[in-house]
PDB file of N, CA and C in Angstrom:
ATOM      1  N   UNK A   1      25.783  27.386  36.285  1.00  0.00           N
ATOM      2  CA  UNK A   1      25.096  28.317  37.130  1.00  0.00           C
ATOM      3  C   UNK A   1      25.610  29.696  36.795  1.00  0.00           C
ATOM      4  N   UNK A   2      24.920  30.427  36.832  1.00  0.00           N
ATOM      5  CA  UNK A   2      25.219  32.185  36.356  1.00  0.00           C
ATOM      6  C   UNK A   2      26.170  32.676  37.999  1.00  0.00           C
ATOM      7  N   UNK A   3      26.985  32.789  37.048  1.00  0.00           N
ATOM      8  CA  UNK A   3      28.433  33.561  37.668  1.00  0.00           C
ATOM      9  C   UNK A   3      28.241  34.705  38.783  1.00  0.00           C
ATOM     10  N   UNK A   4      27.018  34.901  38.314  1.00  0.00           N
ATOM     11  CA  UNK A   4      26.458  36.394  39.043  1.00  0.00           C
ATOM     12  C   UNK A   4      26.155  35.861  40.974  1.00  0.00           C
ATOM     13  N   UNK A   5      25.717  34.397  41.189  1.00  0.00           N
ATOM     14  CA  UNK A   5      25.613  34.103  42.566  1.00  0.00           C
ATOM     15  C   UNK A   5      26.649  33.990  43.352  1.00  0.00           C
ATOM     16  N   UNK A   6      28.036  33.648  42.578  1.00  0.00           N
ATOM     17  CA  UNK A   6      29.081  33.546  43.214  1.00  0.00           C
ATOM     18  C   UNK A   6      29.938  34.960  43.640  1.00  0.00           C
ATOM     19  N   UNK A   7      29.603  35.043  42.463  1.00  0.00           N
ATOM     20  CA  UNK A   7      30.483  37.258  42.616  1.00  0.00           C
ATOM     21  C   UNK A   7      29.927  37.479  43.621  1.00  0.00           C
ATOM     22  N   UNK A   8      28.130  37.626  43.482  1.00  0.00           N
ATOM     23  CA  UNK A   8      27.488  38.082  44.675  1.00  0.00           C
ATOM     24  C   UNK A   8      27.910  37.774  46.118  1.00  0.00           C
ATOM     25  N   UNK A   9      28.564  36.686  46.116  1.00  0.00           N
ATOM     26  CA  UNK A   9      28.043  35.847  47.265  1.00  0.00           C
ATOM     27  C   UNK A   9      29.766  35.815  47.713  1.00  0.00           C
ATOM     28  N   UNK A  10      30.309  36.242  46.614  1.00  0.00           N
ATOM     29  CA  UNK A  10      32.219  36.873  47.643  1.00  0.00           C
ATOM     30  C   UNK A  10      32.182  38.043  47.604  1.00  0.00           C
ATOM     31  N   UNK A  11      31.411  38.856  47.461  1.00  0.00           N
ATOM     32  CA  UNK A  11      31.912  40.125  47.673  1.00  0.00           C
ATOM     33  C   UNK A  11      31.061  40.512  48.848  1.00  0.00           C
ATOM     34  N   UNK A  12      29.479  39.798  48.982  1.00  0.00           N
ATOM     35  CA  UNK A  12      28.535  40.086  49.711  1.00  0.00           C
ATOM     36  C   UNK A  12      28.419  38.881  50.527  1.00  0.00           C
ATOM     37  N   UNK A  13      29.181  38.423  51.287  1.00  0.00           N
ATOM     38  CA  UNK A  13      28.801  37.315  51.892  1.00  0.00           C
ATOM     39  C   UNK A  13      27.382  37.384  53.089  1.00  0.00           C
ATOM     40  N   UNK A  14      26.509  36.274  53.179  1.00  0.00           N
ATOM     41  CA  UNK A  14      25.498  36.482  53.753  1.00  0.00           C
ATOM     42  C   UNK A  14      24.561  37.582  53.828  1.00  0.00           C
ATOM     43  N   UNK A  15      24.880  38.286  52.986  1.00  0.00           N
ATOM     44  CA  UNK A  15      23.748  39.326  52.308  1.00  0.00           C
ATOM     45  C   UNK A  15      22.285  39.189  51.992  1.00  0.00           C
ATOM     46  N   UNK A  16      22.166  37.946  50.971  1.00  0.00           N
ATOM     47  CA  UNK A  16      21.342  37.325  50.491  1.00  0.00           C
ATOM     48  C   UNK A  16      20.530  36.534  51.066  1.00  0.00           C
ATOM     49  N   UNK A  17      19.142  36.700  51.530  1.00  0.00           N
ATOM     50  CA  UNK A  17      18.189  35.536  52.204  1.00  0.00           C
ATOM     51  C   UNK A  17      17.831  34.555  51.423  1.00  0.00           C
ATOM     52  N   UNK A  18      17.635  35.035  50.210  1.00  0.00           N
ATOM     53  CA  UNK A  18      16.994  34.123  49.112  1.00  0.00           C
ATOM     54  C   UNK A  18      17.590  34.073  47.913  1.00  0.00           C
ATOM     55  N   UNK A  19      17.569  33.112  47.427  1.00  0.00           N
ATOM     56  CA  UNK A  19      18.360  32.522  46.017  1.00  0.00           C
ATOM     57  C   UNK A  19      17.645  31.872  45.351  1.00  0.00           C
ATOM     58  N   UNK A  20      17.519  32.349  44.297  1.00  0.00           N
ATOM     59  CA  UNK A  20      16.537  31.623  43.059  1.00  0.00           C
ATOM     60  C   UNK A  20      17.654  31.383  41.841  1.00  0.00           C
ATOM     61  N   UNK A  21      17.413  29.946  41.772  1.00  0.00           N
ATOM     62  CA  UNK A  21      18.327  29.719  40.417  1.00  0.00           C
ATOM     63  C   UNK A  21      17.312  28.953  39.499  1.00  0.00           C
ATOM     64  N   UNK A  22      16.927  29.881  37.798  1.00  0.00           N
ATOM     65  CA  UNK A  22      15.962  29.178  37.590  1.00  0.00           C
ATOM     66  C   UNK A  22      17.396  28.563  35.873  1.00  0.00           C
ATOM     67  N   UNK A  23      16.997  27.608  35.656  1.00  0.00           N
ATOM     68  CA  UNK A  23      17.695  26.693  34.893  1.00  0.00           C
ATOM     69  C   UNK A  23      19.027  27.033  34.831  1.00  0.00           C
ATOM     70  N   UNK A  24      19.461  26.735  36.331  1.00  0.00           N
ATOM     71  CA  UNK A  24      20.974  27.136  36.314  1.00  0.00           C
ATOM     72  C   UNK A  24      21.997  25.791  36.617  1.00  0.00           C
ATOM     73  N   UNK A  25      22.864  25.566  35.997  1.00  0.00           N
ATOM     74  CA  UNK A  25      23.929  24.785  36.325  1.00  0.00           C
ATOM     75  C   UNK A  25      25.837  25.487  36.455  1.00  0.00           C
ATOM     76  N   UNK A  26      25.691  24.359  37.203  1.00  0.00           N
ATOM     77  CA  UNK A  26      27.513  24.784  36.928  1.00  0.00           C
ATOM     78  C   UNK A  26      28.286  24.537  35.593  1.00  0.00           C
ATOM     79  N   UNK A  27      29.047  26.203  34.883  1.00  0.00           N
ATOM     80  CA  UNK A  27      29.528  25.814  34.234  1.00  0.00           C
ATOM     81  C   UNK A  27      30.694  24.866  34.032  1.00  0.00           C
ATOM     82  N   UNK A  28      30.511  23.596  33.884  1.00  0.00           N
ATOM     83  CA  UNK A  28      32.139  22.794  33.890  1.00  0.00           C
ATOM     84  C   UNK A  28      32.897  23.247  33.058  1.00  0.00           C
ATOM     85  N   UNK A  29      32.817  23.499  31.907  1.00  0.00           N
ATOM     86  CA  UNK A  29      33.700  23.812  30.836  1.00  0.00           C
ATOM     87  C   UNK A  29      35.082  25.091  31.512  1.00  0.00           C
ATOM     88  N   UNK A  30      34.178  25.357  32.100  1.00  0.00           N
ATOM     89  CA  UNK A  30      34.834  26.584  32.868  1.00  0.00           C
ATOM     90  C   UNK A  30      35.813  27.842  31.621  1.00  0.00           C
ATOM     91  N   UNK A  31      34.583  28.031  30.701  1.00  0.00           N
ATOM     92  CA  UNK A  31      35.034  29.305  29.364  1.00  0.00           C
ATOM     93  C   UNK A  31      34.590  30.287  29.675  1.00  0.00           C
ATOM     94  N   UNK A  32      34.654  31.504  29.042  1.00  0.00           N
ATOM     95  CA  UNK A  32      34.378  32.990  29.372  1.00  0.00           C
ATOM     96  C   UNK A  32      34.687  33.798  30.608  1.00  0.00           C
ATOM     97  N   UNK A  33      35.029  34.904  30.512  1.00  0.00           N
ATOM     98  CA  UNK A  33      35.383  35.624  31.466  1.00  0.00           C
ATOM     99  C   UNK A  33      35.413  35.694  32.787  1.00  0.00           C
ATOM    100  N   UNK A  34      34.491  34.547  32.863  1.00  0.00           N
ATOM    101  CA  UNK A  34      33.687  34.646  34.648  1.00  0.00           C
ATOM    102  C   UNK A  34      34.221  33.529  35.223  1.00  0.00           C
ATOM    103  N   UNK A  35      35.146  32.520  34.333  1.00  0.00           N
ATOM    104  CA  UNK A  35      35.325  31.041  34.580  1.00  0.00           C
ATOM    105  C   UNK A  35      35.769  30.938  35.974  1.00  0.00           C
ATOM    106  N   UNK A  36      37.099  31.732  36.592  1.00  0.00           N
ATOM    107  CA  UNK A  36      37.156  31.682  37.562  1.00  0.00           C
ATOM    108  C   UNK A  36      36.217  31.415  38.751  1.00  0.00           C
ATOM    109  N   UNK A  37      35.179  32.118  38.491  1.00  0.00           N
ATOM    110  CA  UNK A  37      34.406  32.271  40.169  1.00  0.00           C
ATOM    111  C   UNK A  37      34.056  30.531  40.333  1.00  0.00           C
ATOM    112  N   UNK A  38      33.929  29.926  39.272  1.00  0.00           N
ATOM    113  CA  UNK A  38      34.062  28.818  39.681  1.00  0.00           C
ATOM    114  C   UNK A  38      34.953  27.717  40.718  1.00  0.00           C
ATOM    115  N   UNK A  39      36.093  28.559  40.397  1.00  0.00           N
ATOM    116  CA  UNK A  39      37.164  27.837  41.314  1.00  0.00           C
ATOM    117  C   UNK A  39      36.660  27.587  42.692  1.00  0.00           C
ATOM    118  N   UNK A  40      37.312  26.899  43.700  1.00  0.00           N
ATOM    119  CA  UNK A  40      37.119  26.576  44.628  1.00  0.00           C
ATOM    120  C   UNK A  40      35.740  26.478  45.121  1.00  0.00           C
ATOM    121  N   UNK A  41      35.090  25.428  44.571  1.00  0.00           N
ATOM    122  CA  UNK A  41      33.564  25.804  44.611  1.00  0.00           C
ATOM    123  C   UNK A  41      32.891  25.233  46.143  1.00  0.00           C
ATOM    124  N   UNK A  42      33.708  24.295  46.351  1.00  0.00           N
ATOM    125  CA  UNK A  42      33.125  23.791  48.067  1.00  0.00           C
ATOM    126  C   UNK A  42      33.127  24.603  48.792  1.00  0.00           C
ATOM    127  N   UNK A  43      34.032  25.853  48.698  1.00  0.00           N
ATOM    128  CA  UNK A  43      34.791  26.577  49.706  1.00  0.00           C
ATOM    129  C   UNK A  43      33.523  27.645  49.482  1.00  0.00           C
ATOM    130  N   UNK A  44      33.355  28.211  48.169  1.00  0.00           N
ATOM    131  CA  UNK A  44      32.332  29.499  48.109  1.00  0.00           C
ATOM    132  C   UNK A  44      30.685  28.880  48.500  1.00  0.00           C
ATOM    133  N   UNK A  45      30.313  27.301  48.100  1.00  0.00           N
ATOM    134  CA  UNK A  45      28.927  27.125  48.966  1.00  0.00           C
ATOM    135  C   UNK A  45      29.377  26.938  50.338  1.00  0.00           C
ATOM    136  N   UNK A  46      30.037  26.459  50.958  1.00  0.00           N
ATOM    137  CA  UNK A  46      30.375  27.013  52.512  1.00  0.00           C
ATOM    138  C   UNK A  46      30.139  28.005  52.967  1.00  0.00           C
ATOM    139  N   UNK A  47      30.795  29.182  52.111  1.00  0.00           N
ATOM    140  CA  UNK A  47      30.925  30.598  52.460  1.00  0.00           C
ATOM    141  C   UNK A  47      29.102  31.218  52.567  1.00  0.00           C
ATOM    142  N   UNK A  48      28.581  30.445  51.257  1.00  0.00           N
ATOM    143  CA  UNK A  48      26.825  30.498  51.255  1.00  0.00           C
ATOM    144  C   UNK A  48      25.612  30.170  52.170  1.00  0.00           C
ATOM    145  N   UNK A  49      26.106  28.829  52.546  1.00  0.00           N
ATOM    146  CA  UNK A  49      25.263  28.237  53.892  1.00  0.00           C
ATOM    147  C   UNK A  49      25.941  28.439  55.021  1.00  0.00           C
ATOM    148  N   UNK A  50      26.791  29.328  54.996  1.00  0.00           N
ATOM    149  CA  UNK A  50      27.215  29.465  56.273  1.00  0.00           C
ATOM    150  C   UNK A  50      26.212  30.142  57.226  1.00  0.00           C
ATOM    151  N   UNK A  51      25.458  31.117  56.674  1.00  0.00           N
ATOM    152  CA  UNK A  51      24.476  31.482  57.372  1.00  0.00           C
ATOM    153  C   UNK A  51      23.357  30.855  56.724  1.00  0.00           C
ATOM    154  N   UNK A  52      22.803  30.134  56.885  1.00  0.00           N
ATOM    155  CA  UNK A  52      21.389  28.880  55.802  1.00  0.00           C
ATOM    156  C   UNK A  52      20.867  30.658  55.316  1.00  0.00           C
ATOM    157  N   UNK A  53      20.569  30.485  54.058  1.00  0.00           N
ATOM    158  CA  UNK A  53      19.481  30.974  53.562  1.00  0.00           C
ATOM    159  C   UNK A  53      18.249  30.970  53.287  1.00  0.00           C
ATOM    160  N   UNK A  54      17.182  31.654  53.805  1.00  0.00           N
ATOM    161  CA  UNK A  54      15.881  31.523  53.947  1.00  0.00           C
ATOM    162  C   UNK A  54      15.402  30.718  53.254  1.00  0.00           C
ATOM    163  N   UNK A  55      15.656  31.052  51.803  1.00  0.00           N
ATOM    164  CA  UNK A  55      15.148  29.934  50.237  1.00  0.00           C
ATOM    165  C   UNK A  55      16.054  30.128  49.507  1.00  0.00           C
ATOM    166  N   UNK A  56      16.357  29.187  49.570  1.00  0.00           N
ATOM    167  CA  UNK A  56      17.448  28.655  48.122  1.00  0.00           C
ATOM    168  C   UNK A  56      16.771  27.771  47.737  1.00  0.00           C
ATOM    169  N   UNK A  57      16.261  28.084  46.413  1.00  0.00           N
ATOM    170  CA  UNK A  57      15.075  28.093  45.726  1.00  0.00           C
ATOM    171  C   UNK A  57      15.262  27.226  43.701  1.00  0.00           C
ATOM    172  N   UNK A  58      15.435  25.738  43.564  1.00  0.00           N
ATOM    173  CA  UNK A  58      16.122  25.765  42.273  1.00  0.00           C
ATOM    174  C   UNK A  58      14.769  25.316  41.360  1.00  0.00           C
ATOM    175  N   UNK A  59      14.476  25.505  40.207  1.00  0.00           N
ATOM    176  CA  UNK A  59      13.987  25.276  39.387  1.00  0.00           C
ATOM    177  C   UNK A  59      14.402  24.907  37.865  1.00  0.00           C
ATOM    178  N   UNK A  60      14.193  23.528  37.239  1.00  0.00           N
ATOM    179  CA  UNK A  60      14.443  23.333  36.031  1.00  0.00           C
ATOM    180  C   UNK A  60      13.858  22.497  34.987  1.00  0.00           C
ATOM    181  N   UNK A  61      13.479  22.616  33.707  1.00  0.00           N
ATOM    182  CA  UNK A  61      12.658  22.012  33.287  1.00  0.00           C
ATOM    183  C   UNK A  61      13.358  20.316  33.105  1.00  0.00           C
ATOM    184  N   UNK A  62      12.322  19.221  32.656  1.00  0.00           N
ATOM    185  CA  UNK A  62      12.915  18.254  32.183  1.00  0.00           C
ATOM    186  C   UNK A  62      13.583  17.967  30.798  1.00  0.00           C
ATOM    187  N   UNK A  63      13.113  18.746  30.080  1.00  0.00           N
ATOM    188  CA  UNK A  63      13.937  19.241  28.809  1.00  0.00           C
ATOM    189  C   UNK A  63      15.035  20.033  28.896  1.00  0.00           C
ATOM    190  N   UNK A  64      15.355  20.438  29.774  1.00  0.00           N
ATOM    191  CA  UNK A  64      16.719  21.553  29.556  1.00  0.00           C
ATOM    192  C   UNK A  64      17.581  21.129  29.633  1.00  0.00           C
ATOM    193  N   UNK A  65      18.483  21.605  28.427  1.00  0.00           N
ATOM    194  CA  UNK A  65      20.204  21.570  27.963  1.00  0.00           C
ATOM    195  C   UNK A  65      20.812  21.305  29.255  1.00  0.00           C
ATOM    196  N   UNK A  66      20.395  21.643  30.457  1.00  0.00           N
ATOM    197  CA  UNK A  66      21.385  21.673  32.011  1.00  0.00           C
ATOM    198  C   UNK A  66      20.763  20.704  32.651  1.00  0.00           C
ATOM    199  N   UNK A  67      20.015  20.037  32.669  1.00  0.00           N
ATOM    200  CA  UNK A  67      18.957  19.538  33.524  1.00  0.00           C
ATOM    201  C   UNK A  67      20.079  18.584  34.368  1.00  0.00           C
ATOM    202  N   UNK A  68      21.179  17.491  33.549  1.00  0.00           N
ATOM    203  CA  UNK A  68      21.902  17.173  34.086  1.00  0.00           C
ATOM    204  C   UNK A  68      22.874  17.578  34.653  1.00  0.00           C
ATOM    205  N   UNK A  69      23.292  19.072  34.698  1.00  0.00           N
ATOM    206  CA  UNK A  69      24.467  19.851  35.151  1.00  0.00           C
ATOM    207  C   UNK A  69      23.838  20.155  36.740  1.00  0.00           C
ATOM    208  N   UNK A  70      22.510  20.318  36.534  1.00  0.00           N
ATOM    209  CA  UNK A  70      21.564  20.830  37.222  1.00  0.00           C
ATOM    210  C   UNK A  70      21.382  19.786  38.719  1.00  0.00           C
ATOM    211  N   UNK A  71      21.144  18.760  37.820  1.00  0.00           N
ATOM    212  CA  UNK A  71      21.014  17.777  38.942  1.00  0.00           C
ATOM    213  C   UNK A  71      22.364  17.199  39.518  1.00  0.00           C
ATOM    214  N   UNK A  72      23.357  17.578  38.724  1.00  0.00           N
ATOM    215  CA  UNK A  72      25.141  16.854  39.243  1.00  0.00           C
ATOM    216  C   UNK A  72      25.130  17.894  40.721  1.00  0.00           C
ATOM    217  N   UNK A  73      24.962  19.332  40.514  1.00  0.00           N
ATOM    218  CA  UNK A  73      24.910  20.092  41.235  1.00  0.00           C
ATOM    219  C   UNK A  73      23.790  20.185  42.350  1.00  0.00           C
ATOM    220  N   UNK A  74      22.754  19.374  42.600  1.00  0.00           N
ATOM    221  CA  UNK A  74      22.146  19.239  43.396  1.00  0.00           C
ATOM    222  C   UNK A  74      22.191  17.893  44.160  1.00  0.00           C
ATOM    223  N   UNK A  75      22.962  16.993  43.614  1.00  0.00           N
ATOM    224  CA  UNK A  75      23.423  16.148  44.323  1.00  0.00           C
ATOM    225  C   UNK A  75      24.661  16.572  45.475  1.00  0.00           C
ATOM    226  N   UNK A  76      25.590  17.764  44.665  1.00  0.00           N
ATOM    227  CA  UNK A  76      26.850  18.427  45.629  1.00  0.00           C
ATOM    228  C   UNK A  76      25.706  19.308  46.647  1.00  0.00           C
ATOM    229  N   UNK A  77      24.886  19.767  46.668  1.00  0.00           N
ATOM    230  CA  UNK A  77      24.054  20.071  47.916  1.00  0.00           C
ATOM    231  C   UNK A  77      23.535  19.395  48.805  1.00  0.00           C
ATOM    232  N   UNK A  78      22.929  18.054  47.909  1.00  0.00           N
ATOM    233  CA  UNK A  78      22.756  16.970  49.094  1.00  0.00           C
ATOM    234  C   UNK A  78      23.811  16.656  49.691  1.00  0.00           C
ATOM    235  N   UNK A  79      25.110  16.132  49.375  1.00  0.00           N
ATOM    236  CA  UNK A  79      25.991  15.282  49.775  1.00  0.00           C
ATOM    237  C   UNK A  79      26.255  16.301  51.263  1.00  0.00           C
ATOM    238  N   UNK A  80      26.568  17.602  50.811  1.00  0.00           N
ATOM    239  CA  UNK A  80      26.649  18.542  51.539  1.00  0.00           C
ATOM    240  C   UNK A  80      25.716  18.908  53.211  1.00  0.00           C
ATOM    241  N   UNK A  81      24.312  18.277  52.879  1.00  0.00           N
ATOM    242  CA  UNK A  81      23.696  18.475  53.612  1.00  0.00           C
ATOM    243  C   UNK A  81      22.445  19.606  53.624  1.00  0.00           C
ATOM    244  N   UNK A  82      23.054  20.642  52.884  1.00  0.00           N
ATOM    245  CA  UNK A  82      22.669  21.988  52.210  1.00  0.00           C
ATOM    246  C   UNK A  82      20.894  22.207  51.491  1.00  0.00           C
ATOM    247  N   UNK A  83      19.986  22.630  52.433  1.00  0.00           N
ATOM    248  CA  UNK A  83      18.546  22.447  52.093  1.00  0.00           C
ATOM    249  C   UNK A  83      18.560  23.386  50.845  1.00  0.00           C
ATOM    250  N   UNK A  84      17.325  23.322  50.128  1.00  0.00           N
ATOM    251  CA  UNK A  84      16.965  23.630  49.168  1.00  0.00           C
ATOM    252  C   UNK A  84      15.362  23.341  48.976  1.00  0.00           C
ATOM    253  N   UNK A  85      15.224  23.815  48.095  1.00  0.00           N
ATOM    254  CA  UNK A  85      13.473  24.197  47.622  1.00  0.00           C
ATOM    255  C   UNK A  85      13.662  23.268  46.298  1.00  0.00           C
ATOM    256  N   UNK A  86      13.064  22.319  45.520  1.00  0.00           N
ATOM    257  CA  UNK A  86      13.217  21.666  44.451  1.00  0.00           C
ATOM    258  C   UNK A  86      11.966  21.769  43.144  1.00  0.00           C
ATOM    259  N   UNK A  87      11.971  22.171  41.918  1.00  0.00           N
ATOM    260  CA  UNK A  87      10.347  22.328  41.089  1.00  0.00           C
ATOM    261  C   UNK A  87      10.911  22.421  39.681  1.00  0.00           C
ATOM    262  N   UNK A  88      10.614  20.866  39.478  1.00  0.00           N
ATOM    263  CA  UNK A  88      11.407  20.263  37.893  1.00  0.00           C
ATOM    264  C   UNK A  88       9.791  20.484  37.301  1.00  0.00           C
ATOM    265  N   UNK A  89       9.914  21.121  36.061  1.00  0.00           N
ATOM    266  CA  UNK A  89       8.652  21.729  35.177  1.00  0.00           C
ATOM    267  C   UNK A  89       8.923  21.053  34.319  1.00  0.00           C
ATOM    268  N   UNK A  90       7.670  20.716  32.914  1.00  0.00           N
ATOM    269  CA  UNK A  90       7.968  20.273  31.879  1.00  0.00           C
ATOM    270  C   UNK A  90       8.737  21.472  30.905  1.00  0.00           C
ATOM    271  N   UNK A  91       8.967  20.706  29.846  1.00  0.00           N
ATOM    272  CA  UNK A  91       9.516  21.907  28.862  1.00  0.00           C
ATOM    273  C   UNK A  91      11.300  22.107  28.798  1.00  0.00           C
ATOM    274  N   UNK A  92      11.905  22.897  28.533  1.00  0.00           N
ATOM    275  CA  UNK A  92      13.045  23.220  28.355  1.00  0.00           C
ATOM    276  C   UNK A  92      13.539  24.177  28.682  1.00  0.00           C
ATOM    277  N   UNK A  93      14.543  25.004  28.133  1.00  0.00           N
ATOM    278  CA  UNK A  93      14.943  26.163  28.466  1.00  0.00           C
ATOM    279  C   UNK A  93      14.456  27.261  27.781  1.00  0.00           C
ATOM    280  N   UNK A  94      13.485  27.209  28.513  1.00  0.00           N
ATOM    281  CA  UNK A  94      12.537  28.496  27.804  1.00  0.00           C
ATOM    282  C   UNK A  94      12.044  29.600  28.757  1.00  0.00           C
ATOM    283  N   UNK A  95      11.202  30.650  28.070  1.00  0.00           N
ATOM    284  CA  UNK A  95      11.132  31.747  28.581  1.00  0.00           C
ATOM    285  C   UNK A  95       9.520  31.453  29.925  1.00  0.00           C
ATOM    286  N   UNK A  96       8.653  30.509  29.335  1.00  0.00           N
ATOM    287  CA  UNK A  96       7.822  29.886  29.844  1.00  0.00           C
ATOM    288  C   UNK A  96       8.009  28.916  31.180  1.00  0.00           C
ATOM    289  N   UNK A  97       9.076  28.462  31.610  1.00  0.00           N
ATOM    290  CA  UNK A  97       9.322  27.989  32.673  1.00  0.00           C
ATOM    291  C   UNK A  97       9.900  29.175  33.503  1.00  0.00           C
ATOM    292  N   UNK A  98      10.599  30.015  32.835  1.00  0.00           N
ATOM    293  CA  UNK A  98      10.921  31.150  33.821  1.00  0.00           C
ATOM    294  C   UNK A  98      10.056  32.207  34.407  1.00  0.00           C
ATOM    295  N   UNK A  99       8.996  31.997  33.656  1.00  0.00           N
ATOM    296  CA  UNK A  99       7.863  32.919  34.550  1.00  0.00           C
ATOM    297  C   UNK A  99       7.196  32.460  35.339  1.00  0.00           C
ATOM    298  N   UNK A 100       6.945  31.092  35.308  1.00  0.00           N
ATOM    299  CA  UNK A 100       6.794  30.149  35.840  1.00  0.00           C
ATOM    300  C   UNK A 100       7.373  30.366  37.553  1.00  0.00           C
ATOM    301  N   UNK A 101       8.844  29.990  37.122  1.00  0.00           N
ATOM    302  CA  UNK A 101       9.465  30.199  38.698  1.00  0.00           C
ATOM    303  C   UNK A 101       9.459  31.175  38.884  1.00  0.00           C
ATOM    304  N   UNK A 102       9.752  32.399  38.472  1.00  0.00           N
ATOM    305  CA  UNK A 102      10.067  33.881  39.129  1.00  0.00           C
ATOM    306  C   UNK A 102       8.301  34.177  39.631  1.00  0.00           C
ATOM    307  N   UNK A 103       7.534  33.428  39.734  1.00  0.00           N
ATOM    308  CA  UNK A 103       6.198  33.203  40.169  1.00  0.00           C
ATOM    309  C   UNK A 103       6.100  32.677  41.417  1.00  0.00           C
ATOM    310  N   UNK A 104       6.667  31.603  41.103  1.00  0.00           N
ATOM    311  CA  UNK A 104       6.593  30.797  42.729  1.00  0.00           C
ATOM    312  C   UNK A 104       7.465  31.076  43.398  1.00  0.00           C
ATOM    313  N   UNK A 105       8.812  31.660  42.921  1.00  0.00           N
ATOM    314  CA  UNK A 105       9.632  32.062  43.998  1.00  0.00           C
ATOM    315  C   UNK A 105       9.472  33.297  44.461  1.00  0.00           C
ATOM    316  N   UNK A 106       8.647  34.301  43.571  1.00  0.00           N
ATOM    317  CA  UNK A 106       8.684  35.459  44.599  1.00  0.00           C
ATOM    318  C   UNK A 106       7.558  35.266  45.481  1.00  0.00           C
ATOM    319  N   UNK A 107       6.432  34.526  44.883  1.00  0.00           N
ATOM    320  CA  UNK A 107       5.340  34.534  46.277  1.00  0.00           C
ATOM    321  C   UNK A 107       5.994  33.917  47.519  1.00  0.00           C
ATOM    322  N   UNK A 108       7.368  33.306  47.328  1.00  0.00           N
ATOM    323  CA  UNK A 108       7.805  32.612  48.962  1.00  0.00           C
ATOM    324  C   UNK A 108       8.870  33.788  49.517  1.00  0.00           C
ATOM    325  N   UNK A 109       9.175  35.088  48.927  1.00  0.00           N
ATOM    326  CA  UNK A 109      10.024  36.260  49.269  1.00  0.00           C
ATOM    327  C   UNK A 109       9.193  36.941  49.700  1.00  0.00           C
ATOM    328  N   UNK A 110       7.814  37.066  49.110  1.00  0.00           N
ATOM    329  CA  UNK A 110       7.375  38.740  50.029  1.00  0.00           C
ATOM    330  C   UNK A 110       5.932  38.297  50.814  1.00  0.00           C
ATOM    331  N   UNK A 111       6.420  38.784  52.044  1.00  0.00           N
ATOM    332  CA  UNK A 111       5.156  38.734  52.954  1.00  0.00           C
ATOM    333  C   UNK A 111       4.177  40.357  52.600  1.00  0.00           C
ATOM    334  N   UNK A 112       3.131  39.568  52.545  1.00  0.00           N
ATOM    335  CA  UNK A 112       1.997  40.400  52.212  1.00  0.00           C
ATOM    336  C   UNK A 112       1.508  40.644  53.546  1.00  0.00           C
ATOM    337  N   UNK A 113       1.077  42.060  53.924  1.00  0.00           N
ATOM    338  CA  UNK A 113       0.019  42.338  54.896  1.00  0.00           C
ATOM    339  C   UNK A 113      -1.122  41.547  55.250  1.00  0.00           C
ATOM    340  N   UNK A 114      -1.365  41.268  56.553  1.00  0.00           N
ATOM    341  CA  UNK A 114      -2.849  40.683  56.677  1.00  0.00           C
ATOM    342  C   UNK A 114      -3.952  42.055  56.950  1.00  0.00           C
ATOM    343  N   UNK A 115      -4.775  42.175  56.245  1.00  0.00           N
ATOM    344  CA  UNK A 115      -5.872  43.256  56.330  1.00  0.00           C
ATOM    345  C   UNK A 115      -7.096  42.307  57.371  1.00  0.00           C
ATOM    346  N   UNK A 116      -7.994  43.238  57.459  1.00  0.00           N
ATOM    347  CA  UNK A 116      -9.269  42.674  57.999  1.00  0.00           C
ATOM    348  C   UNK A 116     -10.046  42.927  57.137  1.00  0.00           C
ATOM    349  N   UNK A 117     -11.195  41.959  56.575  1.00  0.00           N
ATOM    350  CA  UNK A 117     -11.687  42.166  55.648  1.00  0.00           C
ATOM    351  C   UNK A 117     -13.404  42.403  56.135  1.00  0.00           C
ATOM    352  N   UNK A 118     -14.144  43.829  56.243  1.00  0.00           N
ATOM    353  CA  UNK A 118     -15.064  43.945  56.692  1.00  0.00           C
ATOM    354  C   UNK A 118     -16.135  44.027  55.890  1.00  0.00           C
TER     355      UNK A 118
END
């Protein structure tokens, strides 16, 4: 999973209504600079659902390199209890599933005006 939800999410706790992770897993390997934010990871999704978030929102193809990192990590949400939004696409890790979700997940972020239509 990109390092960037966890930073976010200790420095900004409950900030965030919505969370879109589109072909994201946890890195296990735990390499590069960011490895840390991984640490204590029960403790930082606690810190996340502590206030539920509107949509936490995951998307991943059935081809993707993570698909199983993907799903190890959505089982630690179930076990957890921890709702979620679920939309396994065909394909892989490509640029085509990501427009894909950044599609369906923003139509569930922004409320549109109701007009009257005369």
């Amino acid at each position: 999973m990109d390092s960037t939800l966890f930073t976010f999410q200790r420095f900004y706790p409950g900030r965030f209504d919505y969370v879109g992770l589109f072909s994201a897993a946890i890195n296990k390997q735990g390499k590069g600079a960011n490895a840390d934010v991984y640490d204590n990871l029960d403790e930082k999704l606690s810190a996340q659902f502590r206030t539920t978030p509107k949509l936490y929102w995951i998307g991943i193809g059935k081809a993707d390199f993570l698909y199983k990192d993907n799903a190890d990590f959505r089982k630690k949400l179930d076990a957890k209890g921890y709702p979620y939004t679920y939309v396994e696409t065909d394909g892989g890790h490509i640029w085509r599933n990501w427009r894909i979700y950044l599609t369906e997940f923003v139509q569930k972020t922004v409320k549109y005006p109701r007009t009257a239509v005369t």
